[in-house]
C-alpha atoms as a PDB file:
ATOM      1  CA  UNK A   1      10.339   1.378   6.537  1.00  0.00           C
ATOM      2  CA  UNK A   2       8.738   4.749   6.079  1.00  0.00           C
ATOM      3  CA  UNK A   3       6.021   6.043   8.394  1.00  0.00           C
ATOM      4  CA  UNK A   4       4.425   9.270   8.134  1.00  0.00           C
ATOM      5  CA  UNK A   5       2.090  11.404  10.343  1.00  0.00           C
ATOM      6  CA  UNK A   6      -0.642  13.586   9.611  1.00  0.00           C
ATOM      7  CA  UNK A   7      -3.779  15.195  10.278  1.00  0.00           C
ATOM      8  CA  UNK A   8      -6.284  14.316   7.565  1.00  0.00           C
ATOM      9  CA  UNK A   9      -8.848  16.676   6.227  1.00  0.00           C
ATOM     10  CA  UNK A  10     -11.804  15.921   8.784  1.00  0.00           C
ATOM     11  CA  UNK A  11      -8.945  16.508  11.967  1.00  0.00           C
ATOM     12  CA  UNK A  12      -8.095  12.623  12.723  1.00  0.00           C
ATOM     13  CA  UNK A  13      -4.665  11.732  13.379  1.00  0.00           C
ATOM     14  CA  UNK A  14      -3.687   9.301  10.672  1.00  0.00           C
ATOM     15  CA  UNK A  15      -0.094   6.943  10.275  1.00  0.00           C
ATOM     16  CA  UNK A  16       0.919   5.754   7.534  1.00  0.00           C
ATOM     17  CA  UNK A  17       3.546   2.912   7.103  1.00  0.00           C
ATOM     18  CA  UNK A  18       5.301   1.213   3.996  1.00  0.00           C
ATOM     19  CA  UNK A  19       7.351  -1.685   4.375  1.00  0.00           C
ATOM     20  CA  UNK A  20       9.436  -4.240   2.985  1.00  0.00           C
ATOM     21  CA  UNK A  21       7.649  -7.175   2.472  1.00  0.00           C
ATOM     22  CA  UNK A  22       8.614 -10.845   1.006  1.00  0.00           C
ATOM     23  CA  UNK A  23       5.373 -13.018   1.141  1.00  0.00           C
ATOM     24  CA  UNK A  24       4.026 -15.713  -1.651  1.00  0.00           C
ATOM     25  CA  UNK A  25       1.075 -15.793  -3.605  1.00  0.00           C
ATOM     26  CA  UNK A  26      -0.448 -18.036  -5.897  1.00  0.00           C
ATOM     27  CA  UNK A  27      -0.718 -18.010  -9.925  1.00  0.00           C
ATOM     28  CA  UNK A  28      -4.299 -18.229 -10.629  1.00  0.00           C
ATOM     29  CA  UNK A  29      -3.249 -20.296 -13.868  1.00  0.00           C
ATOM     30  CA  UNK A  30      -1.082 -22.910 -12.884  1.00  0.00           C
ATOM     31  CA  UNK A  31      -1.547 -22.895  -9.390  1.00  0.00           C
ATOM     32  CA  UNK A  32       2.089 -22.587  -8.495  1.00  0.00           C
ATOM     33  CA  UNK A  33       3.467 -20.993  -4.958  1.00  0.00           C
ATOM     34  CA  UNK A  34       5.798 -17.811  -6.078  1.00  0.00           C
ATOM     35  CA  UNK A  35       7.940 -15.923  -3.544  1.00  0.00           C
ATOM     36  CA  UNK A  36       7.784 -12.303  -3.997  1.00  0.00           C
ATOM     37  CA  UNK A  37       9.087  -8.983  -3.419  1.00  0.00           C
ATOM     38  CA  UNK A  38       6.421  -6.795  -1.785  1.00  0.00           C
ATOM     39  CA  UNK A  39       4.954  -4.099  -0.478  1.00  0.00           C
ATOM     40  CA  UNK A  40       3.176  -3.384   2.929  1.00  0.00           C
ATOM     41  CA  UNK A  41       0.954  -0.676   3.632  1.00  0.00           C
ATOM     42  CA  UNK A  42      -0.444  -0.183   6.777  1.00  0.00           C
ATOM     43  CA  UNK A  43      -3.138   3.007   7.104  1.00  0.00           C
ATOM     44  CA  UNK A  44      -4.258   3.902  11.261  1.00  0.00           C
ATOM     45  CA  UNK A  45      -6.519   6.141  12.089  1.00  0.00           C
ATOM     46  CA  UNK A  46      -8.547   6.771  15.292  1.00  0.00           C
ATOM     47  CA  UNK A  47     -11.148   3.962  15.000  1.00  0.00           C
ATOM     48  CA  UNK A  48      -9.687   1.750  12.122  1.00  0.00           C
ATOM     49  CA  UNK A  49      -6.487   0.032  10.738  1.00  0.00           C
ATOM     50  CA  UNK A  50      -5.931  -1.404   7.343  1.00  0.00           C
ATOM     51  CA  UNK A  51      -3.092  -3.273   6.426  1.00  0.00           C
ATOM     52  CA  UNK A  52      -2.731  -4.510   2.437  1.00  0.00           C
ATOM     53  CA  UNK A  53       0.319  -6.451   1.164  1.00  0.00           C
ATOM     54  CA  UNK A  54       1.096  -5.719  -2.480  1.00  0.00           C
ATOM     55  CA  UNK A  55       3.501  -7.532  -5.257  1.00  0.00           C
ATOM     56  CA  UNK A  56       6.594  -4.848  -6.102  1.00  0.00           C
ATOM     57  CA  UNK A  57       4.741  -4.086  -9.778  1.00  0.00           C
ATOM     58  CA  UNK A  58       1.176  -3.429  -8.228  1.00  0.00           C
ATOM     59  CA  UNK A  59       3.176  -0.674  -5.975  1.00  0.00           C
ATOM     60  CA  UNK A  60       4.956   1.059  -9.057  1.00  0.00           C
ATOM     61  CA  UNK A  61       1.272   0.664 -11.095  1.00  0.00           C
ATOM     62  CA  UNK A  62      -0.773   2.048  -7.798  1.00  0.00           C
ATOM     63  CA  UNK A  63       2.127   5.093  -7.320  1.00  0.00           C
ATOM     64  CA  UNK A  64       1.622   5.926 -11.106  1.00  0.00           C
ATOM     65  CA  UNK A  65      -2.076   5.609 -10.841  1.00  0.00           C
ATOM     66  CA  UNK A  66      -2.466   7.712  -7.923  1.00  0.00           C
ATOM     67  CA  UNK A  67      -0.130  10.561  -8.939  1.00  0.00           C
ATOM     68  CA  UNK A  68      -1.903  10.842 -12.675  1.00  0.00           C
ATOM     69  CA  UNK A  69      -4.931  10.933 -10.812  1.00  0.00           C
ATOM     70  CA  UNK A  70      -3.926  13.762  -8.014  1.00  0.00           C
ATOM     71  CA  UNK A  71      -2.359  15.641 -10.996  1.00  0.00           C
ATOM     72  CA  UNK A  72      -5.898  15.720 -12.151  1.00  0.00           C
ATOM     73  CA  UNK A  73      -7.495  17.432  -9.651  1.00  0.00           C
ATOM     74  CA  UNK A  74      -5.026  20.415  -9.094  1.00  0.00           C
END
């Protein structure tokens, strides 16, 4: 697991945790049950919590999305 801590830009405490995650999900296709690999992010702040659990690819494809778009606004 990897948590992190951190003041965001408007002064709320915010955690942040990733996790190892093994869940199933269903193939909109054929309907079948599949085991996967997963991620699970869990965002706290001061009033709210979200928690979203991820397939291993959506994680690699959200990590490359976000950096090319940070890169962007440097």
């Amino acid at each position: 697991m990897t948590i992190i801590n951190f003041i965001n830009e408007i002064g709320n405490n915010i955690k942040i945790k990733i996790q190892k995650n093994t869940d199933f999900g269903i193939n909109y296709k054929t309907k079948e049950k599949i085991k996967f690999n997963g991620v699970k992010i869990t965002i706290i702040g001061p009033t709210s919590e979200m928690t979203n659990e991820i397939t291993l690819e959506e994680a690699i494809q959200l990590h490359k999305c976000l950096c090319e778009y940070l890169k962007k606004l440097k």
